[in-house]
C-alpha atoms as a PDB file:
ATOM      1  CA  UNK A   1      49.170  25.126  -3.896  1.00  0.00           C
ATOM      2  CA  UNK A   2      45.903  26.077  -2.011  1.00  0.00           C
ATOM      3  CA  UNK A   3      44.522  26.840  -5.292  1.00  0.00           C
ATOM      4  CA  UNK A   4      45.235  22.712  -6.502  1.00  0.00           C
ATOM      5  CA  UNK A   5      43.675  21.733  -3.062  1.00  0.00           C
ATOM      6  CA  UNK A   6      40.471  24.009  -3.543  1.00  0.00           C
ATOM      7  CA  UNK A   7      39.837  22.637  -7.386  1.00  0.00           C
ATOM      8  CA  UNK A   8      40.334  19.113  -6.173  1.00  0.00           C
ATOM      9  CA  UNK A   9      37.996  19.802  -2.966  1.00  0.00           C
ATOM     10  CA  UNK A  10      35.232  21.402  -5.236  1.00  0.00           C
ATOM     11  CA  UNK A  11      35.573  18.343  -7.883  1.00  0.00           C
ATOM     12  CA  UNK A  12      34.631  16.054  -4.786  1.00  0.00           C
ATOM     13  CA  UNK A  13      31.701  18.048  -3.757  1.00  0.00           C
ATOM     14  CA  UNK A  14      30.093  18.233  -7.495  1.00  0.00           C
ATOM     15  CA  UNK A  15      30.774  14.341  -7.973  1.00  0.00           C
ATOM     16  CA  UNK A  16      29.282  13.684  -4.424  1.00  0.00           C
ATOM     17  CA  UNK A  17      25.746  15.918  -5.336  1.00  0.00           C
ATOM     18  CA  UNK A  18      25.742  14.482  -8.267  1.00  0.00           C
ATOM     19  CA  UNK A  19      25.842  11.043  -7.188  1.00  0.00           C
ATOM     20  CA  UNK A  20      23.054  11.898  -4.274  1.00  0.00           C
ATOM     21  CA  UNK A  21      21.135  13.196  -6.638  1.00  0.00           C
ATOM     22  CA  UNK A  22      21.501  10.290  -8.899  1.00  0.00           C
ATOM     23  CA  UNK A  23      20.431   8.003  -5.675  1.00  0.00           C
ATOM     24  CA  UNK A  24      17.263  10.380  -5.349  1.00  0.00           C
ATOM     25  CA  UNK A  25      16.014  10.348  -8.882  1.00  0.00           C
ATOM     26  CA  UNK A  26      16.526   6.462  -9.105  1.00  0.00           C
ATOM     27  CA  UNK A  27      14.461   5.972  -5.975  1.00  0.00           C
ATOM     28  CA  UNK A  28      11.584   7.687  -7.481  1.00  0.00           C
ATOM     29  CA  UNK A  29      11.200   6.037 -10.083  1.00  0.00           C
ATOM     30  CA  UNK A  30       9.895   3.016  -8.127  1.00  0.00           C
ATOM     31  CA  UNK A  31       7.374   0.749  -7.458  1.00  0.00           C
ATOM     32  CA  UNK A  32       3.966   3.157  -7.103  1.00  0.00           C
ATOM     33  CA  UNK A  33       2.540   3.951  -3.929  1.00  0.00           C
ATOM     34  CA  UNK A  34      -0.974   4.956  -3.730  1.00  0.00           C
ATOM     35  CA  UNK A  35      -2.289   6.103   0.072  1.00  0.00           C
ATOM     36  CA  UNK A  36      -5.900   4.965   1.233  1.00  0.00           C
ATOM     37  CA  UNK A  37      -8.451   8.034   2.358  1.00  0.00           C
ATOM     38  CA  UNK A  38      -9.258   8.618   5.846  1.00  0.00           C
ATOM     39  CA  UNK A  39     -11.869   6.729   6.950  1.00  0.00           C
ATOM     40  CA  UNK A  40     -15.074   7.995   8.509  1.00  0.00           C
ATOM     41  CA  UNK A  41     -15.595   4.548  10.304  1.00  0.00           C
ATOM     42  CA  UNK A  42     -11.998   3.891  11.575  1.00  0.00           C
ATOM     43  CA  UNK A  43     -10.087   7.700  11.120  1.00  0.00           C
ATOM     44  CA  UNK A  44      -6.956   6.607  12.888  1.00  0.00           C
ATOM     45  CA  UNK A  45      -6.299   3.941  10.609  1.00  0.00           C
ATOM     46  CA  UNK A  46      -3.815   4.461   7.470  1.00  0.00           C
ATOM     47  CA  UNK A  47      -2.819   2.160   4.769  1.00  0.00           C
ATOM     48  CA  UNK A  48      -1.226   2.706   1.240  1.00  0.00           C
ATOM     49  CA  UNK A  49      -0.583  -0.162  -1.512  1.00  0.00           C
ATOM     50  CA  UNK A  50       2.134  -0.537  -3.785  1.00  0.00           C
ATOM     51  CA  UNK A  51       1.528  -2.165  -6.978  1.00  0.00           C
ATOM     52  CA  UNK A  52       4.092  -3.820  -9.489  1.00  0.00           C
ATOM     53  CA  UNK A  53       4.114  -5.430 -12.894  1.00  0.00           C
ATOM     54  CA  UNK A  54       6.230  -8.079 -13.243  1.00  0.00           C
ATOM     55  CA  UNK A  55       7.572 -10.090 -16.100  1.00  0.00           C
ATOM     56  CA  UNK A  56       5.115 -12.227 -16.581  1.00  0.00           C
ATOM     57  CA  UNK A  57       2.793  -9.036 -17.157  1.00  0.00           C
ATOM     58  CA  UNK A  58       0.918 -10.160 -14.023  1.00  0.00           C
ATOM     59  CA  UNK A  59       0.148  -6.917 -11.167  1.00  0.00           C
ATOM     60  CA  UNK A  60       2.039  -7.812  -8.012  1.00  0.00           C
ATOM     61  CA  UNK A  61       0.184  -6.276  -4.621  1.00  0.00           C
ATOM     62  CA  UNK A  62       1.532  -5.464  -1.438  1.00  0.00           C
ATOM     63  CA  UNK A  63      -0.902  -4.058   0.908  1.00  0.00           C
ATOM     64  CA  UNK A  64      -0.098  -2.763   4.433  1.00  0.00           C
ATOM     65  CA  UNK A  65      -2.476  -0.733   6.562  1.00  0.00           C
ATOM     66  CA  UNK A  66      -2.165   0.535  10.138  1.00  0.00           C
ATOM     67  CA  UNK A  67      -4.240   1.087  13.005  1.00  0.00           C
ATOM     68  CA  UNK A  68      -7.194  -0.655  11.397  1.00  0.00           C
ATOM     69  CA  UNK A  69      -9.131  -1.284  14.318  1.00  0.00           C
ATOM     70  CA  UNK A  70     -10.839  -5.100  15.250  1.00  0.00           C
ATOM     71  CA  UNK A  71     -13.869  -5.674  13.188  1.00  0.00           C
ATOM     72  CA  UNK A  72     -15.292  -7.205  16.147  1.00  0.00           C
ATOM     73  CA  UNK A  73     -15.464  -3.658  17.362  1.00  0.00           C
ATOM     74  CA  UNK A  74     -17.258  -1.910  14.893  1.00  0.00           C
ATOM     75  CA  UNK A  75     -21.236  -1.056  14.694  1.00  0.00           C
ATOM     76  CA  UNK A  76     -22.642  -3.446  13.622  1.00  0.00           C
ATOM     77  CA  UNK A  77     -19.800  -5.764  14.529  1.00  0.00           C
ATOM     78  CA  UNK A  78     -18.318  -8.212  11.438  1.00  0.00           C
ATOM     79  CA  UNK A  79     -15.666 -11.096  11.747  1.00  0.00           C
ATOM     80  CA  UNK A  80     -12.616  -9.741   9.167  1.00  0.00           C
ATOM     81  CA  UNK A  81     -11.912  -6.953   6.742  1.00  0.00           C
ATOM     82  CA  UNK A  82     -11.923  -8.370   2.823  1.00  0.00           C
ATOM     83  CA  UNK A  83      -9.831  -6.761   0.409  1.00  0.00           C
ATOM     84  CA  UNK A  84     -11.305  -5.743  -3.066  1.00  0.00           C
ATOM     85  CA  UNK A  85      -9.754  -4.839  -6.556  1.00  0.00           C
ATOM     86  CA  UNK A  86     -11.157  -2.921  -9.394  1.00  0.00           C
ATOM     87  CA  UNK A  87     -10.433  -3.784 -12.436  1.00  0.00           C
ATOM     88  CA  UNK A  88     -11.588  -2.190 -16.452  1.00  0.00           C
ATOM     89  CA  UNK A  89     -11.855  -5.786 -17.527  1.00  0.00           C
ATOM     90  CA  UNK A  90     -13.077  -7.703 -14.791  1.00  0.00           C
ATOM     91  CA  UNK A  91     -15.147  -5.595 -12.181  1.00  0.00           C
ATOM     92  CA  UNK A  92     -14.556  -5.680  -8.725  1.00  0.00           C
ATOM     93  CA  UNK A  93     -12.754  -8.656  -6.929  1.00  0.00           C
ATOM     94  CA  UNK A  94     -12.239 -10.198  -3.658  1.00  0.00           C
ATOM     95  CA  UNK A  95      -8.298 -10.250  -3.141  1.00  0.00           C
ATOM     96  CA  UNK A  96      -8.155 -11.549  -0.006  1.00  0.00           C
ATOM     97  CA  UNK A  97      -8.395 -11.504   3.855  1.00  0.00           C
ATOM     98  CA  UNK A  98      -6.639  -8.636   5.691  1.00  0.00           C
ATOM     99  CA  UNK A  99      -4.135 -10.274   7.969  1.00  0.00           C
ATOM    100  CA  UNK A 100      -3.853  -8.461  11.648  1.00  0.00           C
ATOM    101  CA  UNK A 101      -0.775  -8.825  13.628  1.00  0.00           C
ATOM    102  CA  UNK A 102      -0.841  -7.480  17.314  1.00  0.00           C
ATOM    103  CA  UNK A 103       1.099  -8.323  20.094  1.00  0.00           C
ATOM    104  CA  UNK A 104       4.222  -8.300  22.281  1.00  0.00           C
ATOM    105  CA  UNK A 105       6.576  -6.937  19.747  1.00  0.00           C
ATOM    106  CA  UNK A 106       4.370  -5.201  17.141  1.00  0.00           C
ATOM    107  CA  UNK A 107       4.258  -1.200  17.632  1.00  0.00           C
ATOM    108  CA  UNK A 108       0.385  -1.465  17.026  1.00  0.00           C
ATOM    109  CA  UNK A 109      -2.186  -3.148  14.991  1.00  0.00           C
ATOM    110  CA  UNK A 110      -0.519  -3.590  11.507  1.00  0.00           C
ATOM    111  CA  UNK A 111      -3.018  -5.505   8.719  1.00  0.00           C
ATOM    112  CA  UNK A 112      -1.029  -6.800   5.096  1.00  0.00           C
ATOM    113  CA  UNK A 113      -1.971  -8.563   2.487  1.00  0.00           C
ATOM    114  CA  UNK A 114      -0.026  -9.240  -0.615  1.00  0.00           C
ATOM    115  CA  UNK A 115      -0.658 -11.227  -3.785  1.00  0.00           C
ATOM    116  CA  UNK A 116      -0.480 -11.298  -7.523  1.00  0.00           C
ATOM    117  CA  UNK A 117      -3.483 -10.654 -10.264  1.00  0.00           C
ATOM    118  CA  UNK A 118      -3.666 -10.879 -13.766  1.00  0.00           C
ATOM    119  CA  UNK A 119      -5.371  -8.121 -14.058  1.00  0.00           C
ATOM    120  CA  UNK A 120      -4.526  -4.166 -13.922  1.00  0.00           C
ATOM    121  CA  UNK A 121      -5.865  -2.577 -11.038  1.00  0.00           C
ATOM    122  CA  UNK A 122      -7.726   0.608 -11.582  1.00  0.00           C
ATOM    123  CA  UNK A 123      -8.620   1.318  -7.492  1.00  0.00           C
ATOM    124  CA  UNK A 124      -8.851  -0.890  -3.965  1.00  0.00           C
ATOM    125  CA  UNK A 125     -11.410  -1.073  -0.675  1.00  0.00           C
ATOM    126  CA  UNK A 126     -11.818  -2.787   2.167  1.00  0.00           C
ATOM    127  CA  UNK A 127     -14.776  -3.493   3.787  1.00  0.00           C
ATOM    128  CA  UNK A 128     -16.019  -5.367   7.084  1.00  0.00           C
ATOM    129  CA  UNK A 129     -17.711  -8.870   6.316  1.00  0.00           C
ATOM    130  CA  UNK A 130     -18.936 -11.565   7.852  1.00  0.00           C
ATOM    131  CA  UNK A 131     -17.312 -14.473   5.149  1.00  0.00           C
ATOM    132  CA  UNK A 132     -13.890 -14.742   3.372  1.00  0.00           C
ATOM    133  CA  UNK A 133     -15.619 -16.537   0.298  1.00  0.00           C
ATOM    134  CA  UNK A 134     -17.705 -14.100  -1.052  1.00  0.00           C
ATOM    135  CA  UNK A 135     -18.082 -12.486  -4.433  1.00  0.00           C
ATOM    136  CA  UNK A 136     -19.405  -9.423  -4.260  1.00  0.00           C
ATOM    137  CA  UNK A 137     -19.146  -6.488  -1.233  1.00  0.00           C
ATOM    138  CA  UNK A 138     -21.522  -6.473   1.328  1.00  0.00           C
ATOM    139  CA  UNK A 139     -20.209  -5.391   4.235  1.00  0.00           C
ATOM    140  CA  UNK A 140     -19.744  -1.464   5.518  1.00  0.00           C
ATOM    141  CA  UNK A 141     -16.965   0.260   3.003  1.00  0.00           C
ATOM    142  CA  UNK A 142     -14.301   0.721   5.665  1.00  0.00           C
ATOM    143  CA  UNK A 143     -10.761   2.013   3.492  1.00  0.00           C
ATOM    144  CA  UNK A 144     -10.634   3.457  -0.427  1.00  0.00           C
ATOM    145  CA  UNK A 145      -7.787   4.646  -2.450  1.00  0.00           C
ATOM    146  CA  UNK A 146     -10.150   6.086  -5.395  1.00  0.00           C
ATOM    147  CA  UNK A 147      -9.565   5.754  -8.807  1.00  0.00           C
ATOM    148  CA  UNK A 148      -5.531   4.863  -9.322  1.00  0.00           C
END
């Protein structure tokens, strides 16, 4: 009788690893992240981006970066952090503002930005500007993920 009980005990444990590993292997095989490099002008802050393709064969991006510290404060100071893409087909362009959120119930100073391009991303930087609208950097290269 112990013998039944064992057999039945060790069938639980194989299905359970198997199913945890099952879990494990699924959840890498998600959405890429790729990490930004440390930054000589602001090294506490960290970001990463995670880029998708969707069905509609357009690049969804979710960028989220902490610790990025007020442009305001930098030398020489600039009024908001612009977002860049790199692209094969296209060359380098401007995705968007960085969006800061600080306060009461934030842990720190969290920047996102997310949005959708038609075009494949081959690496992303931010740099400090002075104006949202332009076209082409200008500002102090402030966060890079390299070549993706």
């Amino acid at each position: 009788m112990n013998i039944v009980k064992l057999k039945k005990l060790s069938i639980k444990v194989y299905a359970a690893f198997t199913i945890l590993f099952a879990i494990v292997v699924l959840q890498s095989c998600g959405t890429p992240k790729y990490n930004f490099a440390t930054s000589v002008v602001v090294p506490a802050a960290e970001g990463s981006v995670k880029v998708k393709k969707d069905k509609n064969s357009n690049y969804s991006i979710d960028l989220n970066v902490k610790r990025l510290a007020d442009s305001k404060r930098l030398s020489p100071a600039k009024e908001m952090y612009i977002v860049w893409m790199e692209t094969e087909q296209n060359g380098t362009k401007n995705i968007g503002q960085l969006k800061t959120s600080s306060g009461m119930f934030s842990s720190g100073l969290t920047s996102s930005l997310k949005t959708v391009s038609s075009f494949k991303p081959t690496g992303f930087f931010i740099t400090a500007e002075d104006n949202a609208n332009i076209q082409y950097p200008g500002g102090q290269t402030v966060l890079s993920t390299g070549s993706l």
